[in-house]
C-alpha atoms as a PDB file:
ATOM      1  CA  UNK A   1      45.153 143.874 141.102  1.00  0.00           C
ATOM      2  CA  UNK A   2      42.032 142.217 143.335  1.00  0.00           C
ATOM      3  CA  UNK A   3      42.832 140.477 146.228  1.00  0.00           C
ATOM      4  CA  UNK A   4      41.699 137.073 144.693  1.00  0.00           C
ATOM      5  CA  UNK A   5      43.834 137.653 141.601  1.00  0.00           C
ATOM      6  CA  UNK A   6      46.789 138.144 144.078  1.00  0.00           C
ATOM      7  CA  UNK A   7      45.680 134.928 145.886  1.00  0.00           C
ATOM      8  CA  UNK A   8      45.632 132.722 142.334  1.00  0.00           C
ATOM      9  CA  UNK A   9      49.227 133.602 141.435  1.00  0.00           C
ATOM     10  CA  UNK A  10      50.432 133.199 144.547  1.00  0.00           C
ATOM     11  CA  UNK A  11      49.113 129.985 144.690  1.00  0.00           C
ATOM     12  CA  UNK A  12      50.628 129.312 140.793  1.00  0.00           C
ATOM     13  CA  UNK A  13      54.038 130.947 141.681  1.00  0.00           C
ATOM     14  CA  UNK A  14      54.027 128.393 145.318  1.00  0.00           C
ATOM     15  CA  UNK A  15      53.384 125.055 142.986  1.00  0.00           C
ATOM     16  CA  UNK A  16      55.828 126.196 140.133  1.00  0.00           C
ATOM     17  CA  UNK A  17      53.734 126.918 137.237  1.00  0.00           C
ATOM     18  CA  UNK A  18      55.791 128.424 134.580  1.00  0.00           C
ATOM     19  CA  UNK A  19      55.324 131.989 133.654  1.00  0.00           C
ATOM     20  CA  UNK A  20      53.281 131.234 130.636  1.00  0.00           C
ATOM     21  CA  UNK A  21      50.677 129.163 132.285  1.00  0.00           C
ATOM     22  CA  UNK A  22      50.326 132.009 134.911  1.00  0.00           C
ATOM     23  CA  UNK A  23      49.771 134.382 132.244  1.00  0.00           C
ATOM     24  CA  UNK A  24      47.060 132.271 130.517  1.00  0.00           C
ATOM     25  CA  UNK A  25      45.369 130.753 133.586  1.00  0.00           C
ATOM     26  CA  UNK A  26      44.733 134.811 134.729  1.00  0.00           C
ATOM     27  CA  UNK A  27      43.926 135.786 131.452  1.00  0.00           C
ATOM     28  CA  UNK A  28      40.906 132.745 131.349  1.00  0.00           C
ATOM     29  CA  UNK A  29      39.310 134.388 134.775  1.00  0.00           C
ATOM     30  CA  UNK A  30      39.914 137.668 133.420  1.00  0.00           C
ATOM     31  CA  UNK A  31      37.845 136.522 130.374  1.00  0.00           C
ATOM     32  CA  UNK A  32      35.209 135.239 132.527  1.00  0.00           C
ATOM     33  CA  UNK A  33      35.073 137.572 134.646  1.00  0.00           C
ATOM     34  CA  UNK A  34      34.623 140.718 131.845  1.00  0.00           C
ATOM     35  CA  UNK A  35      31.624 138.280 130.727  1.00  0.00           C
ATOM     36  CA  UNK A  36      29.883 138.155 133.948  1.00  0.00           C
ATOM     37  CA  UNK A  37      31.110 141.566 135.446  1.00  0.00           C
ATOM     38  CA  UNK A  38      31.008 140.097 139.148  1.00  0.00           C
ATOM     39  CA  UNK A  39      33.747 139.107 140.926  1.00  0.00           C
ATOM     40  CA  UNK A  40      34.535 135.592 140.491  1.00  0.00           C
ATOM     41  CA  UNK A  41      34.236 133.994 143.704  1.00  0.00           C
ATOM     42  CA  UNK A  42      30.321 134.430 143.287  1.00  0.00           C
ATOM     43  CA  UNK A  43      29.919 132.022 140.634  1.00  0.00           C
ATOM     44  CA  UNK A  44      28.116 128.803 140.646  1.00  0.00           C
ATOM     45  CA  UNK A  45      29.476 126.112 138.680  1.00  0.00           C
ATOM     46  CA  UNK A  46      26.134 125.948 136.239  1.00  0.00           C
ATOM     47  CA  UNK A  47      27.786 129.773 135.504  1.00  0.00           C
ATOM     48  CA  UNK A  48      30.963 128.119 135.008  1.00  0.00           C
ATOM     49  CA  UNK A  49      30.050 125.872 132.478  1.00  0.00           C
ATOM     50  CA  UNK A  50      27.817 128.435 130.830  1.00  0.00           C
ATOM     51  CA  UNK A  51      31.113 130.464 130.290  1.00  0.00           C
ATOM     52  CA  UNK A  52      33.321 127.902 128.830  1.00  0.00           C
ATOM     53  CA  UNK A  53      29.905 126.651 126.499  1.00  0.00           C
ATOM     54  CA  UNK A  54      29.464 130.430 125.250  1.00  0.00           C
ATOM     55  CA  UNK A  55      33.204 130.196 124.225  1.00  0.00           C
ATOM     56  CA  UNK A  56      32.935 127.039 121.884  1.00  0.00           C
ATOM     57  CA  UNK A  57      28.974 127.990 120.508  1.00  0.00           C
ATOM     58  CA  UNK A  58      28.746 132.288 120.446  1.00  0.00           C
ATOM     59  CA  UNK A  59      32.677 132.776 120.340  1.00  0.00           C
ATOM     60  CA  UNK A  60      33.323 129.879 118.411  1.00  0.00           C
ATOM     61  CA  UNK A  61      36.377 129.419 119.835  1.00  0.00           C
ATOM     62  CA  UNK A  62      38.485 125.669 119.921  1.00  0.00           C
ATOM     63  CA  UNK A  63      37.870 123.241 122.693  1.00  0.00           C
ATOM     64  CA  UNK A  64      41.320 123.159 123.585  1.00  0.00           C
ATOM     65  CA  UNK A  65      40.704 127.141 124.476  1.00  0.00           C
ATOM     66  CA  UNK A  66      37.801 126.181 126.051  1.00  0.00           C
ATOM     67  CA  UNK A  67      39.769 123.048 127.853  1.00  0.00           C
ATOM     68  CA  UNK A  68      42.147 125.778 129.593  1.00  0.00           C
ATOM     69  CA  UNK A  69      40.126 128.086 130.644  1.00  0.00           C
ATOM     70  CA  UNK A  70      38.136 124.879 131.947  1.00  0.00           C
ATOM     71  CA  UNK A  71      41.814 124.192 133.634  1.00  0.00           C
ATOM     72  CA  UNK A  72      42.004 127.229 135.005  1.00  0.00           C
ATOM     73  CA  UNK A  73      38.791 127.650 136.208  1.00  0.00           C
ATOM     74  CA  UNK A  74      39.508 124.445 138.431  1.00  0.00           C
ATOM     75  CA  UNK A  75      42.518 125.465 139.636  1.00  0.00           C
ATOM     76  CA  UNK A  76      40.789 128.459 141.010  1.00  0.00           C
ATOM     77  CA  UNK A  77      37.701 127.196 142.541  1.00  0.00           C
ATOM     78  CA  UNK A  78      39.722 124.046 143.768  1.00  0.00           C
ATOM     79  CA  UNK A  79      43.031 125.080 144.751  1.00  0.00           C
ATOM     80  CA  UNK A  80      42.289 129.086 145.344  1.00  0.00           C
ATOM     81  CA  UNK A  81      39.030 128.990 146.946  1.00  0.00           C
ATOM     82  CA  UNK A  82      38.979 125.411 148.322  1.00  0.00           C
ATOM     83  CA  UNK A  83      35.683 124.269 146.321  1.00  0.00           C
ATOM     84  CA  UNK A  84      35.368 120.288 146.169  1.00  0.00           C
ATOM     85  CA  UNK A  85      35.923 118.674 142.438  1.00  0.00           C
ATOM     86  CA  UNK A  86      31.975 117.169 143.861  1.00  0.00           C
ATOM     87  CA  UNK A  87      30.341 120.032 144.784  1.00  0.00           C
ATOM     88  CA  UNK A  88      31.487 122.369 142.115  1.00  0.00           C
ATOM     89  CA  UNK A  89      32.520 120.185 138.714  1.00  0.00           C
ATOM     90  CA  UNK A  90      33.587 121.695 136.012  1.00  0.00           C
ATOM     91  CA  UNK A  91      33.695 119.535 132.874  1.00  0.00           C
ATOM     92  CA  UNK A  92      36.226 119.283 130.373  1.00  0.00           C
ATOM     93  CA  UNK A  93      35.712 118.371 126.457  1.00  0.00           C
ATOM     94  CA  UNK A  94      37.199 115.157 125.374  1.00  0.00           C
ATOM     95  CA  UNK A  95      39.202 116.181 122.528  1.00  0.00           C
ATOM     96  CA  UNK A  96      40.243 114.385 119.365  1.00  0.00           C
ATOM     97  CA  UNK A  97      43.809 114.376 118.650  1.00  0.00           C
ATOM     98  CA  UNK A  98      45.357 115.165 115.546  1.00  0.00           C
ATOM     99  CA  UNK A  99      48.032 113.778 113.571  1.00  0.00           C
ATOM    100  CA  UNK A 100      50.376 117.042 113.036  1.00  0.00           C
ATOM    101  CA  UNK A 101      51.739 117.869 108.987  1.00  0.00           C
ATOM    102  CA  UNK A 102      54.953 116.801 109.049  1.00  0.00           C
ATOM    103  CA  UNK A 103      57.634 118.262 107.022  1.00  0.00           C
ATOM    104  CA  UNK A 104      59.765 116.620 104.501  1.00  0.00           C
ATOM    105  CA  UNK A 105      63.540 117.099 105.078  1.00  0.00           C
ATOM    106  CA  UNK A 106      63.586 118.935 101.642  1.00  0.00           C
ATOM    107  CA  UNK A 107      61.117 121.032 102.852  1.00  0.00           C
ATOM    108  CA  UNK A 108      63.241 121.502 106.091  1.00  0.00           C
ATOM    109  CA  UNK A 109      65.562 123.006 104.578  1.00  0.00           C
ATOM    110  CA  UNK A 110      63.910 125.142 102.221  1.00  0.00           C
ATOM    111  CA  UNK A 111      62.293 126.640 105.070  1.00  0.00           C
ATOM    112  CA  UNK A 112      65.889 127.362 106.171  1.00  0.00           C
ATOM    113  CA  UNK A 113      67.112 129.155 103.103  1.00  0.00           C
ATOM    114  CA  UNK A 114      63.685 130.792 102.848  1.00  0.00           C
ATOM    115  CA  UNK A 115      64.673 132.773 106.593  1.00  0.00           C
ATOM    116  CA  UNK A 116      66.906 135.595 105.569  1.00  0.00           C
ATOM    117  CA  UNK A 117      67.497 136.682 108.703  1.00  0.00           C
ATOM    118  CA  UNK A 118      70.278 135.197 110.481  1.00  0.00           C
ATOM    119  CA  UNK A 119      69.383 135.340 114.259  1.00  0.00           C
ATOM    120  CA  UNK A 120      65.570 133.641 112.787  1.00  0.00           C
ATOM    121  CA  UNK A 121      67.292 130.969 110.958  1.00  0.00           C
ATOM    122  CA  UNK A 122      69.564 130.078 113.767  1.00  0.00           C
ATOM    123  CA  UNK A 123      66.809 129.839 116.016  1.00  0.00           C
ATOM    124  CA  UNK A 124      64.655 127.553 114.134  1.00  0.00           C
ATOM    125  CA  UNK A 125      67.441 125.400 113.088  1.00  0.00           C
ATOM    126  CA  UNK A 126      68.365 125.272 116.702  1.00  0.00           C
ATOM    127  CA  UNK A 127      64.566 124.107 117.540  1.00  0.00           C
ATOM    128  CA  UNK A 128      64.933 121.285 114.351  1.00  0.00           C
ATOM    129  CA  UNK A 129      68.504 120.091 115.453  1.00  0.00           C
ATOM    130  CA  UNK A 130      67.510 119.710 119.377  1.00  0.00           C
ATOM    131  CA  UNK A 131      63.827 119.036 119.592  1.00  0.00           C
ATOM    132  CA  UNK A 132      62.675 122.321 121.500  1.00  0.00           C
ATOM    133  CA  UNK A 133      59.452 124.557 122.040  1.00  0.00           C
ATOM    134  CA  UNK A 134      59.809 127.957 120.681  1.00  0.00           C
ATOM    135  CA  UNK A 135      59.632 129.207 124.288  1.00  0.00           C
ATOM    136  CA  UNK A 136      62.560 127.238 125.164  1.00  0.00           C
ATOM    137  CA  UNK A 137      64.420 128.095 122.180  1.00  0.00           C
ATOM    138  CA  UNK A 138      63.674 131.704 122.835  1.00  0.00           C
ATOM    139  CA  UNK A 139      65.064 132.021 126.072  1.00  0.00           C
ATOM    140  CA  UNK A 140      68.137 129.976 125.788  1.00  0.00           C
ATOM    141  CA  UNK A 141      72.068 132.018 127.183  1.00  0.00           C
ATOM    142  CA  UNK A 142      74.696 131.449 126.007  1.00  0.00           C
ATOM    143  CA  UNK A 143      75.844 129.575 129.172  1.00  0.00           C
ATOM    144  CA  UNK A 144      73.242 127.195 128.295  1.00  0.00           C
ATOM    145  CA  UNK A 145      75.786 125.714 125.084  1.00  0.00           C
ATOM    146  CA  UNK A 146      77.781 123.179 126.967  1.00  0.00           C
ATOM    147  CA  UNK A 147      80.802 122.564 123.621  1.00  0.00           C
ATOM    148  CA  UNK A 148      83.051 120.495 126.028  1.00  0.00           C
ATOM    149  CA  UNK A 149      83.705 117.281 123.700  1.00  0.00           C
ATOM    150  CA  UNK A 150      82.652 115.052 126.779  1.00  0.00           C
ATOM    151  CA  UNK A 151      79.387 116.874 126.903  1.00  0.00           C
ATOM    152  CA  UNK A 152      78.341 118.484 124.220  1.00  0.00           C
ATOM    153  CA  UNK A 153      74.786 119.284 125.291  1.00  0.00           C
ATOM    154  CA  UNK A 154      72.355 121.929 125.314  1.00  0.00           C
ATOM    155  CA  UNK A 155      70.307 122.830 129.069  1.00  0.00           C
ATOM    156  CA  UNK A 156      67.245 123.617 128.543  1.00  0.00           C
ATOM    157  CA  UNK A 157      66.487 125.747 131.952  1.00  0.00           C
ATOM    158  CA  UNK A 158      63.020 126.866 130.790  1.00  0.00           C
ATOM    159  CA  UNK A 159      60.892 123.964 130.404  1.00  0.00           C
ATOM    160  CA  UNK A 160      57.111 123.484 130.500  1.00  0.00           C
ATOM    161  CA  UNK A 161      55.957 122.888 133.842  1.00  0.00           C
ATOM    162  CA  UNK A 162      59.229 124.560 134.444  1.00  0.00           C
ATOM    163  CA  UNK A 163      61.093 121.103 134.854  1.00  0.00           C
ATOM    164  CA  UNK A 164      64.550 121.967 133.237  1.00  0.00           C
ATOM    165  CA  UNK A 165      66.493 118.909 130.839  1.00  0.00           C
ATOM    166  CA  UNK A 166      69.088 118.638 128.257  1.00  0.00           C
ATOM    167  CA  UNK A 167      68.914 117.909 125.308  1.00  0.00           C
ATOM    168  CA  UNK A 168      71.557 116.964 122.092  1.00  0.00           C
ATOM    169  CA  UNK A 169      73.831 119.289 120.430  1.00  0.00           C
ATOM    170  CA  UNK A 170      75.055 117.389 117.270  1.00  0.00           C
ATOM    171  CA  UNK A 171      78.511 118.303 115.803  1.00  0.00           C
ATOM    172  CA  UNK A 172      76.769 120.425 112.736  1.00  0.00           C
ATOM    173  CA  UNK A 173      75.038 122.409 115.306  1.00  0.00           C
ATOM    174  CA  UNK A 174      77.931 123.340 117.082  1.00  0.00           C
ATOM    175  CA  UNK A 175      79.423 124.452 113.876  1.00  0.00           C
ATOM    176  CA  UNK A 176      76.625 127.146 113.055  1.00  0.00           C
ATOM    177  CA  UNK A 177      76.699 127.912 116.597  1.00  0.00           C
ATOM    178  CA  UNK A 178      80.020 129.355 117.047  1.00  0.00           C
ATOM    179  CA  UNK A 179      80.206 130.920 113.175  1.00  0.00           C
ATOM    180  CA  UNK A 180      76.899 132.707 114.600  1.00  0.00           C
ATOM    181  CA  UNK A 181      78.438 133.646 118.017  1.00  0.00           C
ATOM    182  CA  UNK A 182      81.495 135.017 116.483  1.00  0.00           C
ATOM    183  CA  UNK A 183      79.556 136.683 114.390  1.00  0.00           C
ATOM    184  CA  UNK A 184      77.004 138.236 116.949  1.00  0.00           C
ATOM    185  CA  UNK A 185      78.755 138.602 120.057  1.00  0.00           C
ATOM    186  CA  UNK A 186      75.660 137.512 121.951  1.00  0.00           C
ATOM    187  CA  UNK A 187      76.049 138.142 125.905  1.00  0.00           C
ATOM    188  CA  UNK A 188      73.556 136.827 128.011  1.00  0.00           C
ATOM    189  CA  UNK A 189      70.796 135.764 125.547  1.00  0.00           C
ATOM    190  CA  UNK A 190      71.488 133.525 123.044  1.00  0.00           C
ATOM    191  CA  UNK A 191      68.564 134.965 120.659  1.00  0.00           C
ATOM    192  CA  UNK A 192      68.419 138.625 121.184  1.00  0.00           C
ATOM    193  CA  UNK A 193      65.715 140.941 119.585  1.00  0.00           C
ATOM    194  CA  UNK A 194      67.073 144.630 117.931  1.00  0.00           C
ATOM    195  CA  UNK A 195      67.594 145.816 121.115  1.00  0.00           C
ATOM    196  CA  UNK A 196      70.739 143.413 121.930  1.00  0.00           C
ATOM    197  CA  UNK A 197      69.522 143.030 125.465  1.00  0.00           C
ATOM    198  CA  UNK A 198      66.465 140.999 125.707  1.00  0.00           C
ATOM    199  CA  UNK A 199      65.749 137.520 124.262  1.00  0.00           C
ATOM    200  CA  UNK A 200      63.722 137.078 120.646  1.00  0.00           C
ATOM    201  CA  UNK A 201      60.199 137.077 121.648  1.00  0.00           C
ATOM    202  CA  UNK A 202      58.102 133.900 121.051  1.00  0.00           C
ATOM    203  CA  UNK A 203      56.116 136.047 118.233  1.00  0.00           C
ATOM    204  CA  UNK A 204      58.857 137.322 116.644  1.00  0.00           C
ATOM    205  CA  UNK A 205      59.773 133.656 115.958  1.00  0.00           C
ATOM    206  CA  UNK A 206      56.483 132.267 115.514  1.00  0.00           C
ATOM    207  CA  UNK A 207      56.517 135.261 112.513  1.00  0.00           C
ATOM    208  CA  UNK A 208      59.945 133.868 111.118  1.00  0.00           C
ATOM    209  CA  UNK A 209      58.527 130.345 110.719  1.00  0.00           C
ATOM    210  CA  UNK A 210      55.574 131.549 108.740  1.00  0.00           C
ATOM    211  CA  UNK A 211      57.359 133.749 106.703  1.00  0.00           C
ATOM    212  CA  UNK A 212      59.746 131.172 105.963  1.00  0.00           C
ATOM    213  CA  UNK A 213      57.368 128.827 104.950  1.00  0.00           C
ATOM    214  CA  UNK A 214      55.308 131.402 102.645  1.00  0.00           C
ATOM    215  CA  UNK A 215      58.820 131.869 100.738  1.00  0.00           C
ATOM    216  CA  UNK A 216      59.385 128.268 100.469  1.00  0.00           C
ATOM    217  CA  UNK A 217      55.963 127.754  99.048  1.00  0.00           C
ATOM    218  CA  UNK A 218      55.742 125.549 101.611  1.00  0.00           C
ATOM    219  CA  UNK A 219      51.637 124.551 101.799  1.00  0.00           C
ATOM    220  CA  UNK A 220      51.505 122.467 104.838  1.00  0.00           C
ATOM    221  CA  UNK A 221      50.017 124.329 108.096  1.00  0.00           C
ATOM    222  CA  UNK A 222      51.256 124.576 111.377  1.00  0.00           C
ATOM    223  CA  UNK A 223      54.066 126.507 112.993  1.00  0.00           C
ATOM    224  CA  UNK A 224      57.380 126.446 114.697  1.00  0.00           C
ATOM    225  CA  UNK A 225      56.337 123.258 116.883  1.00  0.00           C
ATOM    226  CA  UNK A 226      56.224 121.580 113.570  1.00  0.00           C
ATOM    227  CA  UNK A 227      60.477 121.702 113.754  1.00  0.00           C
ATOM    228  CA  UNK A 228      60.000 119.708 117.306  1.00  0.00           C
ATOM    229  CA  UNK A 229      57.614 117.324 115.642  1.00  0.00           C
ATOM    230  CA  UNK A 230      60.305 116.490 112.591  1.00  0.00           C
ATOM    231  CA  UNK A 231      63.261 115.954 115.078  1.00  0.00           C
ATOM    232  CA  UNK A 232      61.076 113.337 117.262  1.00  0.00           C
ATOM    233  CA  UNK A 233      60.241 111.446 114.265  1.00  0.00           C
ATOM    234  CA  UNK A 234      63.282 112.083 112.255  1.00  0.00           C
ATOM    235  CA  UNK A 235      65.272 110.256 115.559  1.00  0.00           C
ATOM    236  CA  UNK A 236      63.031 107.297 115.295  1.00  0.00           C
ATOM    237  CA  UNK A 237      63.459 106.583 111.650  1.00  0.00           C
ATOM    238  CA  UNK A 238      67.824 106.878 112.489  1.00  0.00           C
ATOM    239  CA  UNK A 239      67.154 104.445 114.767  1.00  0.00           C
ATOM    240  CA  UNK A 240      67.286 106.270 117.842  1.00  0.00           C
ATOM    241  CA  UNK A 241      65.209 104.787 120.556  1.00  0.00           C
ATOM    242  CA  UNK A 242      62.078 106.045 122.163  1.00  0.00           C
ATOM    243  CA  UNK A 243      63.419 106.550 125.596  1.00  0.00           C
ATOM    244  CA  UNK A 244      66.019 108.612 124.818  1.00  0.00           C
ATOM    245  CA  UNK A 245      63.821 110.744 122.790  1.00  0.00           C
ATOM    246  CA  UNK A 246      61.570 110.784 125.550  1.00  0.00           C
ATOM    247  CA  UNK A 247      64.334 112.568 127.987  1.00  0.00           C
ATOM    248  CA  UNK A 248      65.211 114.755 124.735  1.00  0.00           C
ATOM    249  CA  UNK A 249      61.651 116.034 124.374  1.00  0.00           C
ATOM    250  CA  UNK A 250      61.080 116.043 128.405  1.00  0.00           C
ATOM    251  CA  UNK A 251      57.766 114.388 127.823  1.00  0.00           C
ATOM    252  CA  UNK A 252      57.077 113.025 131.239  1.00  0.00           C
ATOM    253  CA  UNK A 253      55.280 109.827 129.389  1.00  0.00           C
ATOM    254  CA  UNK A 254      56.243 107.279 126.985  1.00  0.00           C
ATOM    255  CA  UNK A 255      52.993 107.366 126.043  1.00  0.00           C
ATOM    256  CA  UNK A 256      53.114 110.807 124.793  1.00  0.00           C
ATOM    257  CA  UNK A 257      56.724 110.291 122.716  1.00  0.00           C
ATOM    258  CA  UNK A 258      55.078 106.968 121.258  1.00  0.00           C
ATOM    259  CA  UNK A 259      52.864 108.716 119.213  1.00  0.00           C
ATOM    260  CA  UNK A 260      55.271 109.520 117.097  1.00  0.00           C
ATOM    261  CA  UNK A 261      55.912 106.051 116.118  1.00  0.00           C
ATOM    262  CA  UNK A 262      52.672 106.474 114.078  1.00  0.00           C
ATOM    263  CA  UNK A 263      54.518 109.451 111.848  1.00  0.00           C
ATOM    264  CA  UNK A 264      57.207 107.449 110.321  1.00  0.00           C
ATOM    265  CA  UNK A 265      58.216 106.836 107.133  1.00  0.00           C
ATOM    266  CA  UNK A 266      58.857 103.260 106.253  1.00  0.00           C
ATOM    267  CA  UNK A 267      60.384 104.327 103.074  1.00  0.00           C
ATOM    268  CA  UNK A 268      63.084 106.458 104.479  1.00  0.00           C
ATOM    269  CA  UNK A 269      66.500 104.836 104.948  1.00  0.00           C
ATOM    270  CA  UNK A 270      69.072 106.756 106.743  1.00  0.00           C
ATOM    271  CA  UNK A 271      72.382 107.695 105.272  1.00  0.00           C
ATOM    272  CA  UNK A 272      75.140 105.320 106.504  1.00  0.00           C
ATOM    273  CA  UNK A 273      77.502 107.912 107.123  1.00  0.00           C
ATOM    274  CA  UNK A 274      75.421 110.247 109.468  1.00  0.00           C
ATOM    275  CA  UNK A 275      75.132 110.278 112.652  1.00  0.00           C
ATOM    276  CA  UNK A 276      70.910 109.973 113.264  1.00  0.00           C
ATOM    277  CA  UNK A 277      71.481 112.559 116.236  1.00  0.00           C
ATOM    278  CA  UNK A 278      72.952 114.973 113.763  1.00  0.00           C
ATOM    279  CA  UNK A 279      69.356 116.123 112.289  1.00  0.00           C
ATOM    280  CA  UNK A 280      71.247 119.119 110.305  1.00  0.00           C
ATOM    281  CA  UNK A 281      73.677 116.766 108.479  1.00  0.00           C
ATOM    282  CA  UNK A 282      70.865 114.695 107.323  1.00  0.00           C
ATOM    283  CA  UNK A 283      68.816 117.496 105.569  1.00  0.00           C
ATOM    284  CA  UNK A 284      69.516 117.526 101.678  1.00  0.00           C
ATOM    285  CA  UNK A 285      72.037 120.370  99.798  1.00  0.00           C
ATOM    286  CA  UNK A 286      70.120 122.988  97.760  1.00  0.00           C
END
C-alpha cells in the first residue's frame, strides 16, 4: 500500500465514509493511476479530465461511473493533497435522471414465489416490506429486529454515508420473520451465506433478484433497489405522508423522497382493511 493511498483512507475513515465508498473512491485512483502509470500526486488537472473523458468515449463507460471517479478524484486532490477547487477543477457531467421501472404488486409477488430459496426470499421481502438498500438488508443482526409491540421497528445500523435510522416492521413482516428465525437459528447475522457465519453478500442477493425475476418472466429491468423504489411509492398511494417516508428511506432531502410523487398510480385504491405500512399484506394471493 503507497503512502498516499494510506493518506486517502485515512482521511475517508476520519470523515466517516462508509466502507463501500472507501472501496470505490480507491478503486477510481487505482483506475487512474494503472492508466497513467505515475503516481498520482503528479497529475495536472487537464490529465484529470483526460482520464474521466477516456472513460465515457474509449471505455464507454456511464457518466455516473465517470461522475465518481470525478468524486473521488476531488476528494483526493482537495481533501488529500490540499489542491484548491480553483486551481485544480475537476468537472462533473450533469446527468439526466431517470424515472426507475416500477413493479406491479402482482409482479411483486411473483418475484417472491419465483425465489426458491428461503434465506433470498426473506431478504428481498425484507427490502420490499421496509424500504432498504441491499447493503443494508445484507448486513442486518438479529439484534437489529426490535418485536416489542411498543416498538416494533427495524435499526438500520449500516446506512449510506453511514448515518444509521429505523425504519417500519409491519405485523406480516414480523410473522415471516420469526417462522424464518425458528426455522434458521440465525446468530449474529440475520442473512447468513452457506457458511452460517458471515452475512449474504450484496452479489449473492443482487443474483437472487435477477433470478427471481427471469422465473417470473418478469421483463422490466433493474435490480434489487427496484423493491426500495415500490415501498416509497407503494406508501404514498396508502396515504402515508412524505415525511415519514423520508425518515423511512433516510433520504436527507425532501426533495429526493418527492420524486416519487411522480411514480404513482392514480388508479390504485388501497384496500380498506390494510394497514398502508403493511406493504406484504397488500400484495395479491397467487
Amino acid at each position: 500500500m503507497t503512502p498516499l493511498r494510506q493518506r486517502m483512507i485515512d482521511a475517508m475513515v476520519q470523515r466517516g465514509f462508509a466502507a463501500r465508498t472507501q472501496e470505490s473512491y480507491v478503486d477510481a485512483i487505482y483506475g487512474m493511476a494503472k492508466h497513467y502509470r505515475r503516481d498520482p500526486a503528479q497529475y495536472s488537472a487537464q490529465e484529470v479530465e483526460a482520464y474521466l473523458l477516456h472513460m465515457v468515449k474509449e471505455r464507454r463507460l456511464s457518466y455516473s461511473t465517470m461522475n465518481q471517479a470525478a468524486c473521488a478524484a476531488r476528494f483526493l486532490y482537495e481533501r488529500v493533497l490540499g489542491h484548491g477547487r480553483e486551481l485544480f477543477p475537476i468537472a462533473m457531467a450533469k446527468v439526466p435522471a431517470k424515472q426507475p421501472e416500477l413493479l406491479a404488486r402482482e409482479e411483486i409477488a411473483r418475484l417472491f414465489a419465483a425465489c426458491s430459496h428461503p434465506i433470498h426470499r426473506m431478504l428481498l421481502q425484507t427490502m420490499y416490506a421496509s424500504g432498504l438498500r441491499v447493503s443494508e438488508a445484507c448486513a442486518l443482526r438479529v439484534g437489529d429486529i426490535d418485536s416489542h409491540s411498543d416498538r416494533m421497528c427495524i435499526r438500520v445500523a449500516c446506512g449510506k454515508g453511514g448515518h444509521a435510522r429505523y425504519s417500519v416492521l409491519s405485523p406480516t413482516l414480523l410473522g415471516y420473520l420469526r417462522t424464518y428465525v425458528r426455522t434458521f437459528r440465525p446468530r449474529t447475522w440475520l442473512f447468513c451465506n452457506a457458511s452460517g457465519v458471515q452475512p449474504v453478500s450484496i452479489e449473492s442477493a443482487q443474483r437472487a433478484y435477477r433470478g427471481s425475476r427471469q422465473r417470473a418472466r418478469i421483463m422490466k429491468s433493474g435490480g434489487p433497489h427496484t423493491l426500495r423504489h415500490g415501498f416509497a411509492t407503494h406508501l404514498l398511494e396508502g396515504g402515508v405522508d412524505l415525511f415519514t417516508i423520508q425518515k423511512l428511506l433516510g433520504h436527507g432531502h425532501i426533495s429526493t423522497t418527492g420524486r416519487y410523487l411522480h411514480l404513482i398510480s392514480p388508479q390504485f385504491r388501497p384496500p380498506k382493511d390494510i394497514d398502508p405500512l403493511d406493504l406484504l399484506a397488500g400484495l395479491p394471493k397467487l
